[in-house]
PDB file of N, CA and C in Angstrom:
ATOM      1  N   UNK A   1      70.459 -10.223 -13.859  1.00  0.00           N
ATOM      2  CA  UNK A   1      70.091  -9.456 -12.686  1.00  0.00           C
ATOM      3  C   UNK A   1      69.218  -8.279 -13.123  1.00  0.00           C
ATOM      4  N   UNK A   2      68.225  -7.779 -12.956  1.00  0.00           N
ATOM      5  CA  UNK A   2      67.543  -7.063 -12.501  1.00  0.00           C
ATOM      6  C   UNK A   2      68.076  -5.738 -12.344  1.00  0.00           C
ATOM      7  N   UNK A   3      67.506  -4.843 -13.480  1.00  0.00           N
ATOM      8  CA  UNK A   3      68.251  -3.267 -13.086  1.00  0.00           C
ATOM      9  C   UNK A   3      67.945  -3.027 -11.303  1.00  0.00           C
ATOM     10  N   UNK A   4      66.566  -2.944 -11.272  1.00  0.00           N
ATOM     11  CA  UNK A   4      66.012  -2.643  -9.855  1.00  0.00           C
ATOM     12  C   UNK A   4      67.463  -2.885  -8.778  1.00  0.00           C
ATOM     13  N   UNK A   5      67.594  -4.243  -8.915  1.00  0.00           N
ATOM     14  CA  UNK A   5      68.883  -5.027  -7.834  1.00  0.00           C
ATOM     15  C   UNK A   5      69.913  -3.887  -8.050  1.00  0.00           C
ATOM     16  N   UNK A   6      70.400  -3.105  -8.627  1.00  0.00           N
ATOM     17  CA  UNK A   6      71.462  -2.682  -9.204  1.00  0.00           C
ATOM     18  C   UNK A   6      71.574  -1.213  -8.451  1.00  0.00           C
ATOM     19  N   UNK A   7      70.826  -0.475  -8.694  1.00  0.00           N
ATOM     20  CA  UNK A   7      70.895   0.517  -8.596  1.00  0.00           C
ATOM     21  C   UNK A   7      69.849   0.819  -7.215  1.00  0.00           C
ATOM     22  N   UNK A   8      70.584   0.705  -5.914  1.00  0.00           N
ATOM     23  CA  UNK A   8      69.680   0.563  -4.612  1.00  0.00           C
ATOM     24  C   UNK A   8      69.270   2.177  -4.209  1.00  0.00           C
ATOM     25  N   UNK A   9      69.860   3.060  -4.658  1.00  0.00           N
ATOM     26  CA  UNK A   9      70.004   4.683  -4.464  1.00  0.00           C
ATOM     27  C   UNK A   9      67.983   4.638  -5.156  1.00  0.00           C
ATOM     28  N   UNK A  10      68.340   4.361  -6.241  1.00  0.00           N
ATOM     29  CA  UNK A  10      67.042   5.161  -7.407  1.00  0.00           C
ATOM     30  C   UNK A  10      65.870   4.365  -6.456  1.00  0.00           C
ATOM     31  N   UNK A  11      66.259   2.990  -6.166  1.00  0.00           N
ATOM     32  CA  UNK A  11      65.128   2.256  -5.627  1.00  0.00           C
ATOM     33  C   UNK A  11      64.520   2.784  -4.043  1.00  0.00           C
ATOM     34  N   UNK A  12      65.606   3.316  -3.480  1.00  0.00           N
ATOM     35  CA  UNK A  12      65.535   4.020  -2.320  1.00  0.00           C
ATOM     36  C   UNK A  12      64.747   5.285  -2.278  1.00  0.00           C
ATOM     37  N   UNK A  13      64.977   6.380  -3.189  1.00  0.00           N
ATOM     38  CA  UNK A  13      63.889   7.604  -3.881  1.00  0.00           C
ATOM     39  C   UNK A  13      62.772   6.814  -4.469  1.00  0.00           C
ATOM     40  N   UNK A  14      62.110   5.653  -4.897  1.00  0.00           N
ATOM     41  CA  UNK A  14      61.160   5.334  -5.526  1.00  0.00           C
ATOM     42  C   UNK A  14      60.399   5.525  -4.114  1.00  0.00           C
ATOM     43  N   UNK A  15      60.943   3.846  -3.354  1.00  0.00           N
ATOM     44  CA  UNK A  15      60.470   3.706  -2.231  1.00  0.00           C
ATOM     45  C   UNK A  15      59.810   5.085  -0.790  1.00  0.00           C
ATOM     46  N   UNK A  16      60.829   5.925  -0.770  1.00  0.00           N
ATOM     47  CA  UNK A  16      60.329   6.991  -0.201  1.00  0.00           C
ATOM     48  C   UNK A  16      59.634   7.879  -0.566  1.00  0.00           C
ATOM     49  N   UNK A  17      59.300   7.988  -1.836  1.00  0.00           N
ATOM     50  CA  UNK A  17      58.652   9.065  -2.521  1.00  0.00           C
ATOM     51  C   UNK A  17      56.819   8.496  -1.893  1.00  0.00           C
ATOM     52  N   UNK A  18      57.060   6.736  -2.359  1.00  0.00           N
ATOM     53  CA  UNK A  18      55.842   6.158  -2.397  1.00  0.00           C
ATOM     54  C   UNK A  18      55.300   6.400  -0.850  1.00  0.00           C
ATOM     55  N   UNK A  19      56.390   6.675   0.277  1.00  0.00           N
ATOM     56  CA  UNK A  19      56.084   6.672   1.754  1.00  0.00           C
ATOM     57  C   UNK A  19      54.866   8.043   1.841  1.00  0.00           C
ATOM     58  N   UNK A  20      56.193   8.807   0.983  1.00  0.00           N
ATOM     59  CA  UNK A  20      55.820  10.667   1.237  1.00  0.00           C
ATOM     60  C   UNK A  20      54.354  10.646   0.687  1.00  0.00           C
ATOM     61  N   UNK A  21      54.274   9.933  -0.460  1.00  0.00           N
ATOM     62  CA  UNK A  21      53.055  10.086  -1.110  1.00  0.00           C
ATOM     63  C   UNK A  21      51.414   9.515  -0.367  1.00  0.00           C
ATOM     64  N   UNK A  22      52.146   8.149   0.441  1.00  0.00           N
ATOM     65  CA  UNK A  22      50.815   7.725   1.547  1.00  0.00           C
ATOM     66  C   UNK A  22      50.827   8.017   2.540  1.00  0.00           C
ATOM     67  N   UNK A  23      51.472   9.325   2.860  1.00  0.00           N
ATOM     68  CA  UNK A  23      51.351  10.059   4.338  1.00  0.00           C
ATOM     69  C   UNK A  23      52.186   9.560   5.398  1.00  0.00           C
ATOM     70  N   UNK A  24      52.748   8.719   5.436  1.00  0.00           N
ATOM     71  CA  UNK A  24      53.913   7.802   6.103  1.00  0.00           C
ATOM     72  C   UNK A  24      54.918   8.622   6.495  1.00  0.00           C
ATOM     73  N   UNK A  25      55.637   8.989   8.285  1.00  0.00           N
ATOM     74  CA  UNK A  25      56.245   9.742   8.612  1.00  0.00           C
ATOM     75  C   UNK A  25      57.377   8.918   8.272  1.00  0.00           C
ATOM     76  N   UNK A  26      58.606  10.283   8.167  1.00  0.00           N
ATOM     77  CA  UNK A  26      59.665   9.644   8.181  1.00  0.00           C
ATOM     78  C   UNK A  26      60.586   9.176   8.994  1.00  0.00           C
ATOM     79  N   UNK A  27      59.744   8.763  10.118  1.00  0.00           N
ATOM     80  CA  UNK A  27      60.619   7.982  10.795  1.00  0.00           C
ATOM     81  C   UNK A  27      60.507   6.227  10.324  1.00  0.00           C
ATOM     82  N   UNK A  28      59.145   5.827   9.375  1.00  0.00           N
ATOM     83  CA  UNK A  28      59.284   5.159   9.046  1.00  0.00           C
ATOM     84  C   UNK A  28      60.284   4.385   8.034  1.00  0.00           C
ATOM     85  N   UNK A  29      61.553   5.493   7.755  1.00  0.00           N
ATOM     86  CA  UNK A  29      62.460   4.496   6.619  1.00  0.00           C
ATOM     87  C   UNK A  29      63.130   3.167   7.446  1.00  0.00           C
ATOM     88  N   UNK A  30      63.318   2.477   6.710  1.00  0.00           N
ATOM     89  CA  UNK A  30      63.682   1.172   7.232  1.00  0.00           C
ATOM     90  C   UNK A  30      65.579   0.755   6.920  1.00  0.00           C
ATOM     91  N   UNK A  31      65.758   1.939   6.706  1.00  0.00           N
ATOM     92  CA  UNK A  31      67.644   1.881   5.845  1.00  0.00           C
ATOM     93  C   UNK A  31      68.222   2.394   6.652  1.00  0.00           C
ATOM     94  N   UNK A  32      69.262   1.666   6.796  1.00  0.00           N
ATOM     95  CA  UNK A  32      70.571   1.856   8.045  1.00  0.00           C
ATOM     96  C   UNK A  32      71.908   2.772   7.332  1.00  0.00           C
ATOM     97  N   UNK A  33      71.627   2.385   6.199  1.00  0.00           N
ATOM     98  CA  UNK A  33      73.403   3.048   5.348  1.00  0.00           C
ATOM     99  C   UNK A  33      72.773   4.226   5.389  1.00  0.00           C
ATOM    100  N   UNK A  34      74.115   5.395   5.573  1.00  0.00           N
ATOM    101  CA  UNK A  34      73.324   6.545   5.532  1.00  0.00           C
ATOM    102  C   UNK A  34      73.079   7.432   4.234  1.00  0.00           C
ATOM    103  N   UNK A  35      74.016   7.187   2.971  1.00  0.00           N
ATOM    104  CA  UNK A  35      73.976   7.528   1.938  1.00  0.00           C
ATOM    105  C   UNK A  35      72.555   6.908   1.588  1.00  0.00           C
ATOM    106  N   UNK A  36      72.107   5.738   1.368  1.00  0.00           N
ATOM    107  CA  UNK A  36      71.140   4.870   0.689  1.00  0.00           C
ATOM    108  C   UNK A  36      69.661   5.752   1.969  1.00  0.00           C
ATOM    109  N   UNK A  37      69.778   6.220   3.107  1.00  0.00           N
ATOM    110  CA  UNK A  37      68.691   6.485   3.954  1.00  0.00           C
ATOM    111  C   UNK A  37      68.350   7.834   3.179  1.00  0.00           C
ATOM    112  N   UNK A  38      69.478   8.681   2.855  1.00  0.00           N
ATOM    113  CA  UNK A  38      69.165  10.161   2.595  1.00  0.00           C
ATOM    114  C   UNK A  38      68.529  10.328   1.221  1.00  0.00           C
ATOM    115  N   UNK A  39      68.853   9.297   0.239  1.00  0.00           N
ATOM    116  CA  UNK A  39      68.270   9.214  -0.840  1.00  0.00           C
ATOM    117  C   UNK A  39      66.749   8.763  -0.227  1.00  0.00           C
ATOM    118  N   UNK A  40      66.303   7.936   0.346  1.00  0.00           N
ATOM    119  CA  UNK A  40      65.040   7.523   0.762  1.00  0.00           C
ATOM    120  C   UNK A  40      64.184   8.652   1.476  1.00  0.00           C
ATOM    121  N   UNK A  41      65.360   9.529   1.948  1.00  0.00           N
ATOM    122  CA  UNK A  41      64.396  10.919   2.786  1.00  0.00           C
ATOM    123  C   UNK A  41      64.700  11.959   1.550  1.00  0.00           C
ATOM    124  N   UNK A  42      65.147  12.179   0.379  1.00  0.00           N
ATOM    125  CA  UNK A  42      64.762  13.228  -0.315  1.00  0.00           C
ATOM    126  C   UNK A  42      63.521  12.363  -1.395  1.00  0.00           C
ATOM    127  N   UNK A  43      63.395  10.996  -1.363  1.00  0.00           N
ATOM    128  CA  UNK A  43      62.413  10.705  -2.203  1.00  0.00           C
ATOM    129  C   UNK A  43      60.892  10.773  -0.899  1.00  0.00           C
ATOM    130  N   UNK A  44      61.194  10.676   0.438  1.00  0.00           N
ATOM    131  CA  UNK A  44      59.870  11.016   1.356  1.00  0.00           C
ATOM    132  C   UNK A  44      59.534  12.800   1.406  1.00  0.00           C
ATOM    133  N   UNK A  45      60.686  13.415   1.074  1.00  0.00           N
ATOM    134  CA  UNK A  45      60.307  14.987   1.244  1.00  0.00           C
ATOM    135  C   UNK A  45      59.740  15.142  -0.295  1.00  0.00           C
ATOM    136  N   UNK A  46      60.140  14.839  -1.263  1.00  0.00           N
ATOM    137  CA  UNK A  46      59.193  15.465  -2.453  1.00  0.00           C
ATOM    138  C   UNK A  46      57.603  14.349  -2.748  1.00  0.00           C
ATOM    139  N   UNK A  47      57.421  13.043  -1.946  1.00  0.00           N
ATOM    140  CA  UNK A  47      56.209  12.924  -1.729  1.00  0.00           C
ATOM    141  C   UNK A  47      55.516  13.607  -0.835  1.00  0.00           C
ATOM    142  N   UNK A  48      56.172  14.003  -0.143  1.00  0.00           N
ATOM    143  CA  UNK A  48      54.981  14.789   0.939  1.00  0.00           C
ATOM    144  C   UNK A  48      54.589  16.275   0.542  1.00  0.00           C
ATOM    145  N   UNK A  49      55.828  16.593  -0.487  1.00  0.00           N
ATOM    146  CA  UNK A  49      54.996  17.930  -1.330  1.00  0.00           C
ATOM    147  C   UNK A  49      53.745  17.746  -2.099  1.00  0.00           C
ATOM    148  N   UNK A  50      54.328  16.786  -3.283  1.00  0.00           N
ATOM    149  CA  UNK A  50      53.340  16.141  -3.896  1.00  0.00           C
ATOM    150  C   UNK A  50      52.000  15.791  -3.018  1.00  0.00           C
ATOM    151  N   UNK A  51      52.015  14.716  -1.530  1.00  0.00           N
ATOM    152  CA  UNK A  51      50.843  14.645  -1.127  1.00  0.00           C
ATOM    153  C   UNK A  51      50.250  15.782  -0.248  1.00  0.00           C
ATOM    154  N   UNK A  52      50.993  16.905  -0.434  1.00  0.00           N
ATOM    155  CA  UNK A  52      50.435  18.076   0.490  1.00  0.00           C
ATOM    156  C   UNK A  52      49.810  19.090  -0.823  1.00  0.00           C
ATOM    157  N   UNK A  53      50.352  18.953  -2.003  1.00  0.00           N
ATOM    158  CA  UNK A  53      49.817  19.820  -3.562  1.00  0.00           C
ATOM    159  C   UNK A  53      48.448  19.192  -3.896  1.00  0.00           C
ATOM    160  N   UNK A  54      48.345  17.767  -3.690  1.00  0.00           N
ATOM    161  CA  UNK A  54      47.138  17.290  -4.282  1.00  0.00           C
ATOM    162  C   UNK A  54      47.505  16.298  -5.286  1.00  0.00           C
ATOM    163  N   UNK A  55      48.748  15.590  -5.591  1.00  0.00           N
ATOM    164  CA  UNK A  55      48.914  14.908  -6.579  1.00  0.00           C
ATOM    165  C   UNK A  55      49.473  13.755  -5.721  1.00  0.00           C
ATOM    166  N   UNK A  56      47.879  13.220  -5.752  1.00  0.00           N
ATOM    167  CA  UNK A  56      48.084  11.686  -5.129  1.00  0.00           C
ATOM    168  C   UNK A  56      47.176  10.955  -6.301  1.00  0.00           C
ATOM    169  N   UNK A  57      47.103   9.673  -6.615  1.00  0.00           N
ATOM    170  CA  UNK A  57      46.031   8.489  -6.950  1.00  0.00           C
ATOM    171  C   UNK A  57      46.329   9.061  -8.566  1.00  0.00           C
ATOM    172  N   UNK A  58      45.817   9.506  -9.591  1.00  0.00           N
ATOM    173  CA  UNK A  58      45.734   9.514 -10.994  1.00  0.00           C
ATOM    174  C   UNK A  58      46.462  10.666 -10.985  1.00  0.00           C
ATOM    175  N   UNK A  59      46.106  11.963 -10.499  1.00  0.00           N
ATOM    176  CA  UNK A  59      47.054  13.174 -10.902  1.00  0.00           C
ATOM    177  C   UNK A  59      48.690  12.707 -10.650  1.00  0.00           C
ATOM    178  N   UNK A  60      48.639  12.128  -9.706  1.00  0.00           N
ATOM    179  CA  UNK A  60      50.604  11.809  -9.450  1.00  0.00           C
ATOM    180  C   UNK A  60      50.769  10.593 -10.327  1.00  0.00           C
ATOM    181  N   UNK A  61      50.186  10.528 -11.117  1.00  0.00           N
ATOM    182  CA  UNK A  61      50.884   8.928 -12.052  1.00  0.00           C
ATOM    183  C   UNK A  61      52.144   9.375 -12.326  1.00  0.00           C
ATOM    184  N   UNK A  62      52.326  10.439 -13.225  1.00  0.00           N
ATOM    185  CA  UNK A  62      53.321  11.276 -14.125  1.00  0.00           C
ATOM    186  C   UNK A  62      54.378  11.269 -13.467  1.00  0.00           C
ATOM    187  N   UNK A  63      54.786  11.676 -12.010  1.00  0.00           N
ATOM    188  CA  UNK A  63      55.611  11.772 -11.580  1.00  0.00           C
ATOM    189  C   UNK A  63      56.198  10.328 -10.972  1.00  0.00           C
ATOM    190  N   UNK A  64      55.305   9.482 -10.571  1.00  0.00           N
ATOM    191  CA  UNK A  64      56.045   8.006 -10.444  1.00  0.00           C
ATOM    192  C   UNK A  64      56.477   7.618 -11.591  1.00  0.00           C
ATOM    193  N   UNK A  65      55.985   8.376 -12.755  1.00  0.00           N
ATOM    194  CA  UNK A  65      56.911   7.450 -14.056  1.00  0.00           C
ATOM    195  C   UNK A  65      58.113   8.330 -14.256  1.00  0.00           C
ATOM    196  N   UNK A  66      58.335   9.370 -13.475  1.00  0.00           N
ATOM    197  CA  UNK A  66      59.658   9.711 -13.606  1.00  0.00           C
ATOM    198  C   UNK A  66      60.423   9.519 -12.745  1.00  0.00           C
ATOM    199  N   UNK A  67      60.053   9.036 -11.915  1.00  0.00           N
ATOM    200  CA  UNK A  67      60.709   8.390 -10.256  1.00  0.00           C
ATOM    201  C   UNK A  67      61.559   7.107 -10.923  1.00  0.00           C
ATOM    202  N   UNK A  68      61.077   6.105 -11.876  1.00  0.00           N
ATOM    203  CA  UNK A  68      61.150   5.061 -12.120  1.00  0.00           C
ATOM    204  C   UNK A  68      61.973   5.241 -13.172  1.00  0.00           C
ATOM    205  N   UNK A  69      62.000   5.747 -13.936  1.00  0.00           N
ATOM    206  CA  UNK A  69      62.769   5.766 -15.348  1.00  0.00           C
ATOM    207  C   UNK A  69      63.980   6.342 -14.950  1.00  0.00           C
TER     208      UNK A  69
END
């Protein structure tokens, strides 16, 4: 199995970060559990810092590789 499969929380902050980061409101999360939604809305609130600072496309690489790891 697949770390990804495993750990649905981290995948949930990946996923929302990636929302926050393409301008995507958050009403778009698509998660019903509410633990697994709130992780998805603190990974859409620190993309939308990030896409409101300027670290979108090459400057934000850095931080998706710490989203992920």
């Amino acid at each position: 199995m697949k770390r990804q499969k495993r750990d649905m929380y981290a995948r949930a902050y990946k996923r929302g970060y990636m929302a926050g980061v393409s301008g995507k409101s958050k009403d778009s999360c698509p998660l019903d559990q509410v633990e697994v939604r709130q992780e998805w809305l603190n990974g859409w609130r620190e993309g939308r810092t990030d896409h409101w600072e300027g670290m979108t496309g090459v400057s934000g690489i850095h931080k998706l590789a710490n989203v992920t790891a």
